[in-house]
C-alpha atoms as a PDB file:
ATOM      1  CA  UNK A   1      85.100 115.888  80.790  1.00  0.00           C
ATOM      2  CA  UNK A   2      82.596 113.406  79.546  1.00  0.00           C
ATOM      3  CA  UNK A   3      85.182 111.520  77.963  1.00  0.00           C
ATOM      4  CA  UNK A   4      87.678 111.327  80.970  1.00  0.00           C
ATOM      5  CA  UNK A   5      84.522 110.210  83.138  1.00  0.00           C
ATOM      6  CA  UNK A   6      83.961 107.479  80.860  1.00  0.00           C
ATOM      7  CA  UNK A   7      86.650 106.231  80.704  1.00  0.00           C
ATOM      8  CA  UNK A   8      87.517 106.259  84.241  1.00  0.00           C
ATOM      9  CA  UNK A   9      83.907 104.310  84.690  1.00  0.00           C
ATOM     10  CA  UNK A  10      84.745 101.753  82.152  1.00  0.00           C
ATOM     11  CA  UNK A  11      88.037 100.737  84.013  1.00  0.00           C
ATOM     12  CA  UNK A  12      85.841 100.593  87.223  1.00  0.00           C
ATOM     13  CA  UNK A  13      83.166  98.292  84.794  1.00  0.00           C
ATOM     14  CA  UNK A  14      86.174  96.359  83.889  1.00  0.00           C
ATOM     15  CA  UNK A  15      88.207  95.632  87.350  1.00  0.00           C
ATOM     16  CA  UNK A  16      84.575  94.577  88.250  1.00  0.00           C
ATOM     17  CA  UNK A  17      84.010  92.341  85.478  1.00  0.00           C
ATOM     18  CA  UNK A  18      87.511  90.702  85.873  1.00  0.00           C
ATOM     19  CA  UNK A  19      87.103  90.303  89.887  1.00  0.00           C
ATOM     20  CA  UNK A  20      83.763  89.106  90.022  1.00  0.00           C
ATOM     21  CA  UNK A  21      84.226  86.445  86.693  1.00  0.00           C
ATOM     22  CA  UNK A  22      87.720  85.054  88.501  1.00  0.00           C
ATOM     23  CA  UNK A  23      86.311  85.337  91.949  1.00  0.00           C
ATOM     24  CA  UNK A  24      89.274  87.323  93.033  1.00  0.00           C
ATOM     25  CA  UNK A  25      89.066  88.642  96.730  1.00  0.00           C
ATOM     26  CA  UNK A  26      90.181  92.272  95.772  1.00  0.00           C
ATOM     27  CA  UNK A  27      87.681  95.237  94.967  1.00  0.00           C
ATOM     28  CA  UNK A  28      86.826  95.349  91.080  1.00  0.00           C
ATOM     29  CA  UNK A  29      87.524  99.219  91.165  1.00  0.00           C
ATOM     30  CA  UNK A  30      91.135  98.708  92.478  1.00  0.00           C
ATOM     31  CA  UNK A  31      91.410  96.315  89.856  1.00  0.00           C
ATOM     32  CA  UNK A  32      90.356  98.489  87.182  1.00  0.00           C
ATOM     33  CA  UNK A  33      92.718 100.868  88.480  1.00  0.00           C
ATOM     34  CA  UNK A  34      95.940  98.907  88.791  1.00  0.00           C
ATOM     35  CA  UNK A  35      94.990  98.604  84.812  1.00  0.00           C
ATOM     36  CA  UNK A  36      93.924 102.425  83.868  1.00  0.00           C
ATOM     37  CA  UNK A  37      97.493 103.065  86.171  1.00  0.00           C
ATOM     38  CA  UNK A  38      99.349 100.019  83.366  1.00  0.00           C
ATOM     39  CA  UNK A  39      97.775 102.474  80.688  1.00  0.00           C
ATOM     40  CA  UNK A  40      99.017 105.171  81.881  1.00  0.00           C
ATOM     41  CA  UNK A  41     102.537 104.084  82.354  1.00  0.00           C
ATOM     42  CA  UNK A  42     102.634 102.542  78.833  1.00  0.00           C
ATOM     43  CA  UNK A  43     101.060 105.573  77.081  1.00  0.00           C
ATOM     44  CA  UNK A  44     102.264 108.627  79.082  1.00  0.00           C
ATOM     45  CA  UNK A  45     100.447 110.956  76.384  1.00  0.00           C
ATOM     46  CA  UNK A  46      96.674 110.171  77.542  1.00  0.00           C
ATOM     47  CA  UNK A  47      97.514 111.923  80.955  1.00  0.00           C
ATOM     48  CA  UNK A  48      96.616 114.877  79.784  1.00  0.00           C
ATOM     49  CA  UNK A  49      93.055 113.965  78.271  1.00  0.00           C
ATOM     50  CA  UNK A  50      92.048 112.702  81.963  1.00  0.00           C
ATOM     51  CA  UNK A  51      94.248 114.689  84.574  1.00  0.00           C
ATOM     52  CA  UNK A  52      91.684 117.749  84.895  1.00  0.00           C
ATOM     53  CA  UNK A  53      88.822 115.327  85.308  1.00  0.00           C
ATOM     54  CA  UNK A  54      90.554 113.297  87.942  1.00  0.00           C
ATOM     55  CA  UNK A  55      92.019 116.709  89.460  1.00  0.00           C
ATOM     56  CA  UNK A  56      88.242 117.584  90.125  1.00  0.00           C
ATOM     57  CA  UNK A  57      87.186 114.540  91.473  1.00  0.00           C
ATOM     58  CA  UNK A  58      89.744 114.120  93.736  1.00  0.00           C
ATOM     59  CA  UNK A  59      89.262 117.592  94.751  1.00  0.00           C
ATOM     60  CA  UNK A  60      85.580 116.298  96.146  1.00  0.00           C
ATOM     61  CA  UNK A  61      86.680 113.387  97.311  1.00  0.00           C
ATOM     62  CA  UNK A  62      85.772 113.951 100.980  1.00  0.00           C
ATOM     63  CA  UNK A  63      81.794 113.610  99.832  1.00  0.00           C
ATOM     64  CA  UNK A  64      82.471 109.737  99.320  1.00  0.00           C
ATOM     65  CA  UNK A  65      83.359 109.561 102.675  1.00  0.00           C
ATOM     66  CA  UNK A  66      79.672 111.009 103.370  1.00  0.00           C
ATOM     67  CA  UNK A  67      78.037 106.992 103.711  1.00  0.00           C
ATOM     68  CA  UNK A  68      81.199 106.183 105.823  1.00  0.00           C
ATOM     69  CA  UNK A  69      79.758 108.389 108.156  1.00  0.00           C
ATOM     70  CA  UNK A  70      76.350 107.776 107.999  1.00  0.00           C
ATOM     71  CA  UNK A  71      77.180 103.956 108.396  1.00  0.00           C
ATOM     72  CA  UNK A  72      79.233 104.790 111.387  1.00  0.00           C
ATOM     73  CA  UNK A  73      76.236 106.421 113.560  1.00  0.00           C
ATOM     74  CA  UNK A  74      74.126 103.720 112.288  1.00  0.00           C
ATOM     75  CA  UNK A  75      76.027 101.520 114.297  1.00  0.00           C
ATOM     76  CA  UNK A  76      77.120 103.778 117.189  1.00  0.00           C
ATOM     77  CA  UNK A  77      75.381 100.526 119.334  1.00  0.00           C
ATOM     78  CA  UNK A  78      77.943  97.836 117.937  1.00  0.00           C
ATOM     79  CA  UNK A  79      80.712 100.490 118.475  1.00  0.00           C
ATOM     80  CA  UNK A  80      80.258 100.827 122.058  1.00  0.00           C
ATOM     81  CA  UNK A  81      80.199  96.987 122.707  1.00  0.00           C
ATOM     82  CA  UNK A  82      83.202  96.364 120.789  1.00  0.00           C
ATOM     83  CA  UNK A  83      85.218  99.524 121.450  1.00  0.00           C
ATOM     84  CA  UNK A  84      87.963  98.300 122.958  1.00  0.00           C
ATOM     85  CA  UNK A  85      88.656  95.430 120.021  1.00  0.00           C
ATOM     86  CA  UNK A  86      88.469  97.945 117.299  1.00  0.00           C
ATOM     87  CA  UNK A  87      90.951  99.981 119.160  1.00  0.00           C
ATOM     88  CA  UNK A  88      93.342  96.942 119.463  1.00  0.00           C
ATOM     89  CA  UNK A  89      92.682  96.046 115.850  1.00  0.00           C
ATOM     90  CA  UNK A  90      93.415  99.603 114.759  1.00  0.00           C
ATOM     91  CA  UNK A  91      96.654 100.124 116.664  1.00  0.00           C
ATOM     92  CA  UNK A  92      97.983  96.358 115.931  1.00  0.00           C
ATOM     93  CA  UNK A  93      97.088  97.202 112.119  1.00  0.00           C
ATOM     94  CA  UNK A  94      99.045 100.405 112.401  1.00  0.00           C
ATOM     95  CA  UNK A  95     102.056  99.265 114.105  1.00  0.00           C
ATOM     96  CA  UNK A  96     102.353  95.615 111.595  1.00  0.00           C
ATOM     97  CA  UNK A  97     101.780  98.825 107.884  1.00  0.00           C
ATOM     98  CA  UNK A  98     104.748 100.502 109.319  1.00  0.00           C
ATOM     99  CA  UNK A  99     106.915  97.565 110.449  1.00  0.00           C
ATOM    100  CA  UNK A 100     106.001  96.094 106.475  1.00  0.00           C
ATOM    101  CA  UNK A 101     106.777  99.759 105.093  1.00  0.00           C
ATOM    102  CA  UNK A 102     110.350  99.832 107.036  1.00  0.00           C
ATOM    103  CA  UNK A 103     111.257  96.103 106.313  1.00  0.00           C
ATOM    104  CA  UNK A 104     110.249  96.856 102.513  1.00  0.00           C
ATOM    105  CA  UNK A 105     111.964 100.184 101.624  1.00  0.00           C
ATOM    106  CA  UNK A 106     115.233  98.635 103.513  1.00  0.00           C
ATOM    107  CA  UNK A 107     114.988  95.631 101.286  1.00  0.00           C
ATOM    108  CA  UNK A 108     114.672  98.035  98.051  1.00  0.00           C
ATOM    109  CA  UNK A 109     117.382  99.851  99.681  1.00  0.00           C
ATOM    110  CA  UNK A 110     119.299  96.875  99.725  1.00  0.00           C
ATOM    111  CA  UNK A 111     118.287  95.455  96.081  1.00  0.00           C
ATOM    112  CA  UNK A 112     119.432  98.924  94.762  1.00  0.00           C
ATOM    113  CA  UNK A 113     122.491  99.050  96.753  1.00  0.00           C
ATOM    114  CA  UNK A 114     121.650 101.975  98.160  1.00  0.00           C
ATOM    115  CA  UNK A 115     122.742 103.517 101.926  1.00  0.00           C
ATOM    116  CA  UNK A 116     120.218 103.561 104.741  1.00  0.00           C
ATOM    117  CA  UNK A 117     118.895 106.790 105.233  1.00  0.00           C
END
């Protein structure tokens, strides 16, 4: 398990590295994972040297969501003044993921020459 864990941490280490040296505006750990994910995909036999770490972890992952939380009530103030802009945000975010997630499976429906579902 100590070996999985590493590994996962250095492709966290890494993504970071890479973001922060090119000044890239995405998150070093989704970086690192976009790579570990390349790995993966070009050497199918290491799944099975990580896949019960990673099957624990995720299986906790609801305590990361712990500071979430705590940051939350720490600003319950700035919540109540802006309430009804968050709430805007959050439905205008919703409703532009799910007009991008219809308009891109049609298109890959199209490229493939598929039939709409």
């Amino acid at each position: 398990m100590l070996g999985a864990v590493a590994v996962l941490f250095s492709f966290q280490l890494a993504g970071e590295v890479i973001a922060r040296f090119l000044g890239l505006p995405v998150p070093g750990p989704v970086i690192g994972l976009a790579l570990f994910a390349a790995l993966l995909a070009l050497r199918p036999d290491l799944v099975p040297s990580v896949e019960g770490t990673a099957r624990t972890i995720l299986s906790h992952l609801s305590l990361l969501f712990v500071p979430a939380g705590v940051g939350v009530v720490a600003n319950l103030d700035l919540l109540a003044d802006k309430w009804v802009a968050i709430c805007v945000v959050l439905v205008a975010s919703t409703v532009i993921t799910l007009l991008v997630s219809v308009g891109t499976f049609l298109l890959v429906v199209r490229m493939t020459g598929g039939e709409d579902a």
